[in-house]
PDB file of N, CA and C in Angstrom:
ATOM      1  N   UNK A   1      12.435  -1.445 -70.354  1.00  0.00           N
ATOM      2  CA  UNK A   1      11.325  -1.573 -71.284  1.00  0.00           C
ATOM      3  C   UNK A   1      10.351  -0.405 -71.104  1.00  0.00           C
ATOM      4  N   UNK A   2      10.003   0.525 -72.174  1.00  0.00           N
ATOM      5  CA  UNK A   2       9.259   1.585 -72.067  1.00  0.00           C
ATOM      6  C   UNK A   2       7.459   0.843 -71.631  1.00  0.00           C
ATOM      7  N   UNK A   3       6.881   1.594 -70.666  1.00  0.00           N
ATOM      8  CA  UNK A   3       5.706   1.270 -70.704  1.00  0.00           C
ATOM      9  C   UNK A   3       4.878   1.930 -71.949  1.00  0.00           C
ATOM     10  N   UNK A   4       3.720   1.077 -72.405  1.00  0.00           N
ATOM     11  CA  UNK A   4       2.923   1.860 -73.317  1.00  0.00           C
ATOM     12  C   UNK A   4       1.523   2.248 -73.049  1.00  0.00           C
ATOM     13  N   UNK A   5       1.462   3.854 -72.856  1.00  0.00           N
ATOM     14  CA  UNK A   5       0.242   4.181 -72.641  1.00  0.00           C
ATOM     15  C   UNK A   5      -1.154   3.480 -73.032  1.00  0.00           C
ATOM     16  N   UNK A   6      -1.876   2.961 -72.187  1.00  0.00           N
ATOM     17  CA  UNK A   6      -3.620   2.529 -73.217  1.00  0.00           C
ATOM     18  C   UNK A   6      -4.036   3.551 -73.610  1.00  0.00           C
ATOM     19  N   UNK A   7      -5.028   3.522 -74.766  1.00  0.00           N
ATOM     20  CA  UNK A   7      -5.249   4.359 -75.808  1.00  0.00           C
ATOM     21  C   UNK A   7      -6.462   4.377 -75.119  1.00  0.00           C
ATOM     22  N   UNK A   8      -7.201   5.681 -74.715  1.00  0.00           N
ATOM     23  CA  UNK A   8      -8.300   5.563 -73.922  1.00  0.00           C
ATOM     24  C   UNK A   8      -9.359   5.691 -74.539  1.00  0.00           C
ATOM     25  N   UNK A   9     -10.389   4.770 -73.804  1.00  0.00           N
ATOM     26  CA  UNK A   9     -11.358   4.144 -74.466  1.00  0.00           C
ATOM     27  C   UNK A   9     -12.616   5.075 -74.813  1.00  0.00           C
ATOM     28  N   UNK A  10     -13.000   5.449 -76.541  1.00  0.00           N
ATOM     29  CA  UNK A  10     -14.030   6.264 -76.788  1.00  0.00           C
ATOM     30  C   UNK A  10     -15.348   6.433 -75.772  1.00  0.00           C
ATOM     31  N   UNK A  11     -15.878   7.158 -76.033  1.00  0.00           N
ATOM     32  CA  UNK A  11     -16.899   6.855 -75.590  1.00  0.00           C
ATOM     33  C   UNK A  11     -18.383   6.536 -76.628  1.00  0.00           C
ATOM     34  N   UNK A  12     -19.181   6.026 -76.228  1.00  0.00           N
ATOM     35  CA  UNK A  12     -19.804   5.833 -77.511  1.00  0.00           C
ATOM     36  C   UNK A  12     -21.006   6.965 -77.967  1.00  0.00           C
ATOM     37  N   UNK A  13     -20.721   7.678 -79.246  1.00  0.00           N
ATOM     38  CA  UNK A  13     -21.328   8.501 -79.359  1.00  0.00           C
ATOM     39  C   UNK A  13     -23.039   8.773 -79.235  1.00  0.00           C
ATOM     40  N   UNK A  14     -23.512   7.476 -79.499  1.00  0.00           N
ATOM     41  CA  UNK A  14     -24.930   7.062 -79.431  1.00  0.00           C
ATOM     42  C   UNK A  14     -25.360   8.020 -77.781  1.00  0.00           C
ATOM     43  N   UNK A  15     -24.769   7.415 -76.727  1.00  0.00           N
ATOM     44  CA  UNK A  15     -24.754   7.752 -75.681  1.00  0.00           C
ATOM     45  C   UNK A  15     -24.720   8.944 -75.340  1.00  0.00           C
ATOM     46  N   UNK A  16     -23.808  10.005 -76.066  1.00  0.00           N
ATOM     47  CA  UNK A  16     -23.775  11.323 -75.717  1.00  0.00           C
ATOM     48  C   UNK A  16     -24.284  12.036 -76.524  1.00  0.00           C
ATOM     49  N   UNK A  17     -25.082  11.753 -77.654  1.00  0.00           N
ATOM     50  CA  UNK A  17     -26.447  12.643 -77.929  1.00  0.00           C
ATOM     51  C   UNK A  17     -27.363  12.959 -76.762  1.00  0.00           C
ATOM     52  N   UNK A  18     -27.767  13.791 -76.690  1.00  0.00           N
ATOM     53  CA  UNK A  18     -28.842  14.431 -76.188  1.00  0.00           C
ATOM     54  C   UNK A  18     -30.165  13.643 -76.833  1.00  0.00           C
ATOM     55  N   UNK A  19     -31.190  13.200 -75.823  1.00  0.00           N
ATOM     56  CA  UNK A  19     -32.331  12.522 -76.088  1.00  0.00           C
ATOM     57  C   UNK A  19     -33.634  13.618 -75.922  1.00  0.00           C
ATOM     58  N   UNK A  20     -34.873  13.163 -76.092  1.00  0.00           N
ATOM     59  CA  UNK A  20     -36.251  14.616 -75.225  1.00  0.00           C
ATOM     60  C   UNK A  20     -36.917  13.178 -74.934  1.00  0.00           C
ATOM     61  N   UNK A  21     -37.151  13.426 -73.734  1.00  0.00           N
ATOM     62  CA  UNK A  21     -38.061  12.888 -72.590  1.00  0.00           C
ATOM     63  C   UNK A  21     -39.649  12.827 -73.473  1.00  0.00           C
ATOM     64  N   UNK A  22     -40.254  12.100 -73.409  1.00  0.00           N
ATOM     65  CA  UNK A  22     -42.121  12.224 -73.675  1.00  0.00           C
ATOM     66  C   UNK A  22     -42.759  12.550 -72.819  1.00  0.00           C
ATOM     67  N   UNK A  23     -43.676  13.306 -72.205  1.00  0.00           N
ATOM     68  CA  UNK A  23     -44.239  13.811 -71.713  1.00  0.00           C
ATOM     69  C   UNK A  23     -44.039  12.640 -70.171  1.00  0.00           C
ATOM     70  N   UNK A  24     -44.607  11.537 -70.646  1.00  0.00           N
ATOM     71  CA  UNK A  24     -44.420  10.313 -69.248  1.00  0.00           C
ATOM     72  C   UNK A  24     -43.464  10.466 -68.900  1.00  0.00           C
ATOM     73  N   UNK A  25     -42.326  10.363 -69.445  1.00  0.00           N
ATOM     74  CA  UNK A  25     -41.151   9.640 -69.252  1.00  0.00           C
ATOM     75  C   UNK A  25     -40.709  11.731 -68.277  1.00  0.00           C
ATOM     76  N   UNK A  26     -40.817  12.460 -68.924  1.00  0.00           N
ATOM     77  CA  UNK A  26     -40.453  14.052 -68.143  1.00  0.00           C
ATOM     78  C   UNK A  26     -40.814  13.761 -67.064  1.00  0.00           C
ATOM     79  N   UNK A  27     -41.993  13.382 -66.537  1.00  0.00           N
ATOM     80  CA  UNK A  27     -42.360  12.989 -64.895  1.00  0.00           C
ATOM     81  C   UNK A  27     -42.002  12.689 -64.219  1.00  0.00           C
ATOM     82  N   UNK A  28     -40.796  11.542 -64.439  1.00  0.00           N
ATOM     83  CA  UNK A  28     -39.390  11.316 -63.925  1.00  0.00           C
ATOM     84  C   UNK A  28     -38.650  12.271 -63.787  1.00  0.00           C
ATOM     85  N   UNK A  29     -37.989  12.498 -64.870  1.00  0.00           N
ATOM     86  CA  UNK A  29     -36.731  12.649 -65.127  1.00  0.00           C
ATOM     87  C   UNK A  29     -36.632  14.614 -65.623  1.00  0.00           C
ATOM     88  N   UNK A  30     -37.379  14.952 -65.725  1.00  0.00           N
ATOM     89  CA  UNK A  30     -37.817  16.584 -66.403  1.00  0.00           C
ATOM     90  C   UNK A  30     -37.782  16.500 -67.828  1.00  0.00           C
ATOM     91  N   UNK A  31     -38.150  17.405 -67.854  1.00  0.00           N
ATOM     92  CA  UNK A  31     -38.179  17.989 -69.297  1.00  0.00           C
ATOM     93  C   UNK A  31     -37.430  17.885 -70.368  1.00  0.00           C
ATOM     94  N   UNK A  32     -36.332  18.343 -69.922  1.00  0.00           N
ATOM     95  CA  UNK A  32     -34.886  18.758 -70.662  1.00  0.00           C
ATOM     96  C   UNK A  32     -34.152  17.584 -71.451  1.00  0.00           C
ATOM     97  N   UNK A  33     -34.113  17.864 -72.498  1.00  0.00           N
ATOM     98  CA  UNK A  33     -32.840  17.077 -73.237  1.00  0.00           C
ATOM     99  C   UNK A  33     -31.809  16.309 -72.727  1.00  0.00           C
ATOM    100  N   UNK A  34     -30.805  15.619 -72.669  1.00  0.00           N
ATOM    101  CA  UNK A  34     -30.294  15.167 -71.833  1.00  0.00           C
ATOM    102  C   UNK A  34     -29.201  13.656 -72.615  1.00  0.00           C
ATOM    103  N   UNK A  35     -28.028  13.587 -72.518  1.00  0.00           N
ATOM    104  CA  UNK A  35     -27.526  12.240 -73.221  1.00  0.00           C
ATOM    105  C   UNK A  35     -28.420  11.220 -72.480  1.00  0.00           C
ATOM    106  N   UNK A  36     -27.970   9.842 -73.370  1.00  0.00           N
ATOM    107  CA  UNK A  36     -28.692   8.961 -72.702  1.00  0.00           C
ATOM    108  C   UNK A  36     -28.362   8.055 -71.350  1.00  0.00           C
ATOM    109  N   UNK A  37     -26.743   8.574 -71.513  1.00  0.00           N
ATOM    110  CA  UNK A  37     -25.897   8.151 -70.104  1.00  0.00           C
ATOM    111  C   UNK A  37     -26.941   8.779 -68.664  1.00  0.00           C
ATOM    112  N   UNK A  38     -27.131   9.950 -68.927  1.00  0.00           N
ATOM    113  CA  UNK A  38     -27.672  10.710 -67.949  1.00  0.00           C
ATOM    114  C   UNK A  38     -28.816  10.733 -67.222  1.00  0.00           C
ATOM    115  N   UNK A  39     -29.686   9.987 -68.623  1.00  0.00           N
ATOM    116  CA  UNK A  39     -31.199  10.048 -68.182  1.00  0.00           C
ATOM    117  C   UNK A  39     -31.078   8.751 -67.491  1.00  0.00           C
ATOM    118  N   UNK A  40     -30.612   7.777 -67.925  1.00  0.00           N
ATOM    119  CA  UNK A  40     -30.100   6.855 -66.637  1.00  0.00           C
ATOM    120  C   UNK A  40     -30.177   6.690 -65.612  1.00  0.00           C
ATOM    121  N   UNK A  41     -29.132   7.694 -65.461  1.00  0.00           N
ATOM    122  CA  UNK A  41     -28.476   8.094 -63.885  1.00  0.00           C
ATOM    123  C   UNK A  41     -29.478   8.462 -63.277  1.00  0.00           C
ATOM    124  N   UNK A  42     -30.519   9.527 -63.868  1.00  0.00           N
ATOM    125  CA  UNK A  42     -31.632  10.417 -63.344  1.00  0.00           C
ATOM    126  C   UNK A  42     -32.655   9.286 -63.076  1.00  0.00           C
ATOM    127  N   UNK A  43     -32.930   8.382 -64.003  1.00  0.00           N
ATOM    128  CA  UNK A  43     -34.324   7.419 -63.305  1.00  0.00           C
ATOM    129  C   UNK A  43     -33.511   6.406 -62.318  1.00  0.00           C
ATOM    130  N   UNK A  44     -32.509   6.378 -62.077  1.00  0.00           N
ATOM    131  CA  UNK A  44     -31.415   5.430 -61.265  1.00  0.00           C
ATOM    132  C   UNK A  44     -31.953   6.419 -59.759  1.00  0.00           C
ATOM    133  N   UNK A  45     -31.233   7.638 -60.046  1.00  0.00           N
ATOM    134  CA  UNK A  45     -31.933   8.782 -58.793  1.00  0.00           C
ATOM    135  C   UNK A  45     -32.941   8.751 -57.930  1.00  0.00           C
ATOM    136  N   UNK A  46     -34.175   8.550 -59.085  1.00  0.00           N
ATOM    137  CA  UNK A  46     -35.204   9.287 -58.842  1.00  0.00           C
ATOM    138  C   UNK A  46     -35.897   7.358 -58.039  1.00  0.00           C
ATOM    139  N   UNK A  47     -34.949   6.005 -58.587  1.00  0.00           N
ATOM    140  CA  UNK A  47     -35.372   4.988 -58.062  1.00  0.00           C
ATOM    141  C   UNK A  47     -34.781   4.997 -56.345  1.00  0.00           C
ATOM    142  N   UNK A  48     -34.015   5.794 -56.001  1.00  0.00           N
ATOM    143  CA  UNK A  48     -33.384   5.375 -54.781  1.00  0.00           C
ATOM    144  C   UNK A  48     -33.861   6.317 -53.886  1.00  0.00           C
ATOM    145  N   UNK A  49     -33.996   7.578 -54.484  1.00  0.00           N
ATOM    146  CA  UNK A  49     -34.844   8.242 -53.460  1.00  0.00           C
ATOM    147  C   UNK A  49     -35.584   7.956 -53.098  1.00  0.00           C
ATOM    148  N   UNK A  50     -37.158   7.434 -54.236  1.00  0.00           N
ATOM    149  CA  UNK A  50     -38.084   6.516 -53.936  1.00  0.00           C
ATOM    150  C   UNK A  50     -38.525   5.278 -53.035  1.00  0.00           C
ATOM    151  N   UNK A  51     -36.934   4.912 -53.060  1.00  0.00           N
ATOM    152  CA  UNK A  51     -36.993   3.813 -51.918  1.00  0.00           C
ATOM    153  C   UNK A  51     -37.810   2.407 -53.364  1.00  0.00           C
ATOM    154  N   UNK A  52     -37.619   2.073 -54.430  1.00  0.00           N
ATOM    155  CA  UNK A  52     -38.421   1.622 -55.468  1.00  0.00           C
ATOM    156  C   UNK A  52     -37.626   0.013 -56.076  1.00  0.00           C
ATOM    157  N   UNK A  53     -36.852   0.129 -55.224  1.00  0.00           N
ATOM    158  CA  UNK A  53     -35.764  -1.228 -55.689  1.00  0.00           C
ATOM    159  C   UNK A  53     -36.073  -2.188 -54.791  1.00  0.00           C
ATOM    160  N   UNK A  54     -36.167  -3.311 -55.149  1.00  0.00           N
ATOM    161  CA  UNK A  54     -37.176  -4.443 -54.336  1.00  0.00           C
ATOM    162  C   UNK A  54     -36.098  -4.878 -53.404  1.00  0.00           C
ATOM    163  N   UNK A  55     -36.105  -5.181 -52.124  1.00  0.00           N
ATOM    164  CA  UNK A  55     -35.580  -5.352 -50.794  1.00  0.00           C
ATOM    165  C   UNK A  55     -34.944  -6.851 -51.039  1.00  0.00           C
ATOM    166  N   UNK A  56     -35.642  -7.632 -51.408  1.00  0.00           N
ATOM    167  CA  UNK A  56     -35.212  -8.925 -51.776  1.00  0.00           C
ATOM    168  C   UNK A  56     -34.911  -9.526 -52.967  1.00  0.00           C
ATOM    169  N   UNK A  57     -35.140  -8.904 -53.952  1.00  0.00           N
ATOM    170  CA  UNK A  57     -34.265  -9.370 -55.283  1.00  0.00           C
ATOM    171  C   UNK A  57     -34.042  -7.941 -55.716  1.00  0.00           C
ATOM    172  N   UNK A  58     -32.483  -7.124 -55.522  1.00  0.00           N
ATOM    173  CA  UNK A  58     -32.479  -6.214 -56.153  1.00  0.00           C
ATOM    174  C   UNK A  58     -32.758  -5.876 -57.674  1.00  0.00           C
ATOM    175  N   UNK A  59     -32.485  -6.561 -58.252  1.00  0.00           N
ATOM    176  CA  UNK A  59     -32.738  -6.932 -59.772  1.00  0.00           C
ATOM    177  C   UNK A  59     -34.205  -6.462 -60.159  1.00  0.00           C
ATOM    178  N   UNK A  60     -34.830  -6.305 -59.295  1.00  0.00           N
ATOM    179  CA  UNK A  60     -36.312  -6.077 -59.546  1.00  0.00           C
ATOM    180  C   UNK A  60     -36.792  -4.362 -58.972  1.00  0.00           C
ATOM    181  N   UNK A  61     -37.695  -3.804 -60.146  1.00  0.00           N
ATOM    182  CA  UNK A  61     -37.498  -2.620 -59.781  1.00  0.00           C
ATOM    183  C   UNK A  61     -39.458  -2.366 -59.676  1.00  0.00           C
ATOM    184  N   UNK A  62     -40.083  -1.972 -58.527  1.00  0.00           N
ATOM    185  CA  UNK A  62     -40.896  -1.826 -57.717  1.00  0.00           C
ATOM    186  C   UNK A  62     -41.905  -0.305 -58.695  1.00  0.00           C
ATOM    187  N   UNK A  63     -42.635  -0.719 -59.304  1.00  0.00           N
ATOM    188  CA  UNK A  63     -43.160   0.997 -60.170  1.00  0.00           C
ATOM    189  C   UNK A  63     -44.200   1.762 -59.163  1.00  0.00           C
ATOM    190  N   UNK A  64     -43.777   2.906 -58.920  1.00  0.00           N
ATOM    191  CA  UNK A  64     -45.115   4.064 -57.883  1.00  0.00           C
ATOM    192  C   UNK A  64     -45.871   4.399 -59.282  1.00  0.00           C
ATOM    193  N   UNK A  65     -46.404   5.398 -59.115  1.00  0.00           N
ATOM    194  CA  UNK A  65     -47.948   5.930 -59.960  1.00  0.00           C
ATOM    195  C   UNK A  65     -46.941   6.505 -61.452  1.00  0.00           C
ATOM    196  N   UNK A  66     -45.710   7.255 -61.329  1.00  0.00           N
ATOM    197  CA  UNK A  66     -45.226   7.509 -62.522  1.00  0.00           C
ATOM    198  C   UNK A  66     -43.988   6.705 -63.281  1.00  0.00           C
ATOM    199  N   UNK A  67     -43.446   5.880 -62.662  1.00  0.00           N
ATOM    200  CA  UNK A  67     -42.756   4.894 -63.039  1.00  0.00           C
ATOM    201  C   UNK A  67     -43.518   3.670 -63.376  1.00  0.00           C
ATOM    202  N   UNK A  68     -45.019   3.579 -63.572  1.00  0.00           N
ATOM    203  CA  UNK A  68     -45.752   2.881 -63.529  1.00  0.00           C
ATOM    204  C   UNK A  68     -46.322   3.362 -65.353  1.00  0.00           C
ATOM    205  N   UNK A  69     -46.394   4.513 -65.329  1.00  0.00           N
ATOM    206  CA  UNK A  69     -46.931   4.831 -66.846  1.00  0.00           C
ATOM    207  C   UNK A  69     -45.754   4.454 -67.965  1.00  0.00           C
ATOM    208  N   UNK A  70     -44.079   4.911 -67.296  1.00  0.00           N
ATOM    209  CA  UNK A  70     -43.214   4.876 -68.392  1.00  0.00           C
ATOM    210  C   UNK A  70     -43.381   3.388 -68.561  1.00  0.00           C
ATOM    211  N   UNK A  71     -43.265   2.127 -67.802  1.00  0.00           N
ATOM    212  CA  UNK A  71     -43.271   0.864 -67.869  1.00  0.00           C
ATOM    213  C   UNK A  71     -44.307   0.447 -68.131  1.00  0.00           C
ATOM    214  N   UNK A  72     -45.264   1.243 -69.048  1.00  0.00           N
ATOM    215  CA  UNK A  72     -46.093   0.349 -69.823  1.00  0.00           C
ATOM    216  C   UNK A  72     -47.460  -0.328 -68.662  1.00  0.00           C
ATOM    217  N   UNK A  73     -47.806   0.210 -67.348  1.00  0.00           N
ATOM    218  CA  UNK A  73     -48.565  -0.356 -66.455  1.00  0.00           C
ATOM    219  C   UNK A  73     -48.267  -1.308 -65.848  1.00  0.00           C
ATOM    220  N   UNK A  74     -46.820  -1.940 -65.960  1.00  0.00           N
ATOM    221  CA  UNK A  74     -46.381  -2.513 -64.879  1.00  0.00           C
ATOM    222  C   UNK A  74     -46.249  -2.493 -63.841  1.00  0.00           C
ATOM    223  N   UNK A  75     -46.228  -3.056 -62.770  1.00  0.00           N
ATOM    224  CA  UNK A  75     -45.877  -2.791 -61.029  1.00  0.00           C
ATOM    225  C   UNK A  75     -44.516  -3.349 -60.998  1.00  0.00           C
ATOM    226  N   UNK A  76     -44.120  -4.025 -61.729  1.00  0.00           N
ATOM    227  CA  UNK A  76     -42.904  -4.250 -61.637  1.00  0.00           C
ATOM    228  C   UNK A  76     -42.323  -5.223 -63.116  1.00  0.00           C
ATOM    229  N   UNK A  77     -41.111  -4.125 -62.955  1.00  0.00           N
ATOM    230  CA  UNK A  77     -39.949  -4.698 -64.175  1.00  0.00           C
ATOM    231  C   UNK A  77     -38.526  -5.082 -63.242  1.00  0.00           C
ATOM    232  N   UNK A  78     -37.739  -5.355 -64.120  1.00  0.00           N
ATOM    233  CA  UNK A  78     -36.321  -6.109 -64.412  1.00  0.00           C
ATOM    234  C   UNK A  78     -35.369  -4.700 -64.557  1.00  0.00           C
ATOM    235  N   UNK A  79     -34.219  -4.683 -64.031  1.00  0.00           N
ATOM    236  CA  UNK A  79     -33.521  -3.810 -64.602  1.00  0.00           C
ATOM    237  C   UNK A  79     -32.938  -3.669 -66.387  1.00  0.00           C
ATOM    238  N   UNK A  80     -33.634  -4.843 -67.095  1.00  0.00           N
ATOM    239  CA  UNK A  80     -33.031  -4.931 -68.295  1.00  0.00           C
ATOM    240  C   UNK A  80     -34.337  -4.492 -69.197  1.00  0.00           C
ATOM    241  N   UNK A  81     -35.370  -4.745 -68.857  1.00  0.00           N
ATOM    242  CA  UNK A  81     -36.496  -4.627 -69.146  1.00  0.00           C
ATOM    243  C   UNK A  81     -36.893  -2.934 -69.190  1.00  0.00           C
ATOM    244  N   UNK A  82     -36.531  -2.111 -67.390  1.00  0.00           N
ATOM    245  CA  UNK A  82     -36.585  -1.445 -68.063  1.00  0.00           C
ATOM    246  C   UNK A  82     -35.948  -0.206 -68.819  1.00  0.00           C
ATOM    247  N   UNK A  83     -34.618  -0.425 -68.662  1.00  0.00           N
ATOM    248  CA  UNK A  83     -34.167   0.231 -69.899  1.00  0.00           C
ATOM    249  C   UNK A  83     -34.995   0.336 -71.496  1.00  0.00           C
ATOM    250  N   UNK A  84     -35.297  -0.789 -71.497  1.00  0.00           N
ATOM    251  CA  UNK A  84     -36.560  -0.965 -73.270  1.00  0.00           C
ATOM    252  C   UNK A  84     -37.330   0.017 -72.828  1.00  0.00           C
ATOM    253  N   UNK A  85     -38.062  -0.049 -71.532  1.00  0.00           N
ATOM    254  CA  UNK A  85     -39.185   0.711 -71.701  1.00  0.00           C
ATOM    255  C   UNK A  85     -39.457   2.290 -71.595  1.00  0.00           C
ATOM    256  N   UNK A  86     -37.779   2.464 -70.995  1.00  0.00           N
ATOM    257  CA  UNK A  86     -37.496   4.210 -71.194  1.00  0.00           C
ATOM    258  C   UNK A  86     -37.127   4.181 -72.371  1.00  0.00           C
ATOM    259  N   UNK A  87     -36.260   3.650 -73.218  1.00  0.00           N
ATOM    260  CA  UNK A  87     -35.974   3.639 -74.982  1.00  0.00           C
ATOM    261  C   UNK A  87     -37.146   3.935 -75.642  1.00  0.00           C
ATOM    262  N   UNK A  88     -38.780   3.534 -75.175  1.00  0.00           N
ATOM    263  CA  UNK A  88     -39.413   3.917 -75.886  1.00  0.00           C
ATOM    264  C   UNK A  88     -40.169   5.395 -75.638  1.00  0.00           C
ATOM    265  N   UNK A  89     -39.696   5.941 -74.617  1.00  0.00           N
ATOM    266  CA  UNK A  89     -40.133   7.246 -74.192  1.00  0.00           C
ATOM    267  C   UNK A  89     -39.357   8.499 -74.614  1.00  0.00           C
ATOM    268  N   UNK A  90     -38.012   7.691 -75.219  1.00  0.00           N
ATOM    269  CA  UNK A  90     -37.707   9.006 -75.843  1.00  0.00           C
ATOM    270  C   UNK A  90     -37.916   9.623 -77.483  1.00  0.00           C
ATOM    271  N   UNK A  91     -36.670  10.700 -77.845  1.00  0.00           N
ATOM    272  CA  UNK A  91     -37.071  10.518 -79.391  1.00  0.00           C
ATOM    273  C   UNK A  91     -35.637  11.241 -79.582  1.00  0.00           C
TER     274      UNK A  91
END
């Protein structure tokens, strides 16, 4: 019986546009353009270096002075939460 290759899975184009940071949201993450897979990764980065991921419910993400402006003046969001609140920092 021949095996049949999987047809590999797109990626979704939404994602690999290039986004621009808002001035807040650059404070993170820089300046530069960037898909949205990436800028991700980069506030994912910029949370672990920080040391910014809550010790006892990882799920919960801890805001310093500039992760504090993109989230709207929160001290603390949700990992689902804040994805919304970088969505609104870009364009």
């Amino acid at each position: 019986m021949p095996t049949e290759a999987k047809p590999k899975r797109k990626a979704n184009p939404a994602l690999l546009k290039p986004v621009q940071p808002d001035a807040t949201l650059a404070a993170v993450v820089g300046s530069t353009a960037v898909p949205r897979g990436e800028l991700t990764k980069k506030v994912w980065d910029y949370i672990k270096k920080h040391k910014l991921q809550d010790e006892k419910n990882k799920r919960m993400i801890n805001a310093d002075a500039a992760l504090k402006a993109v989230f709207g003046g929160k001290t603390q969001v949700t990992m689902f939460e804040m994805t919304k609140h970088i969505s609104a920092h870009v364009k």
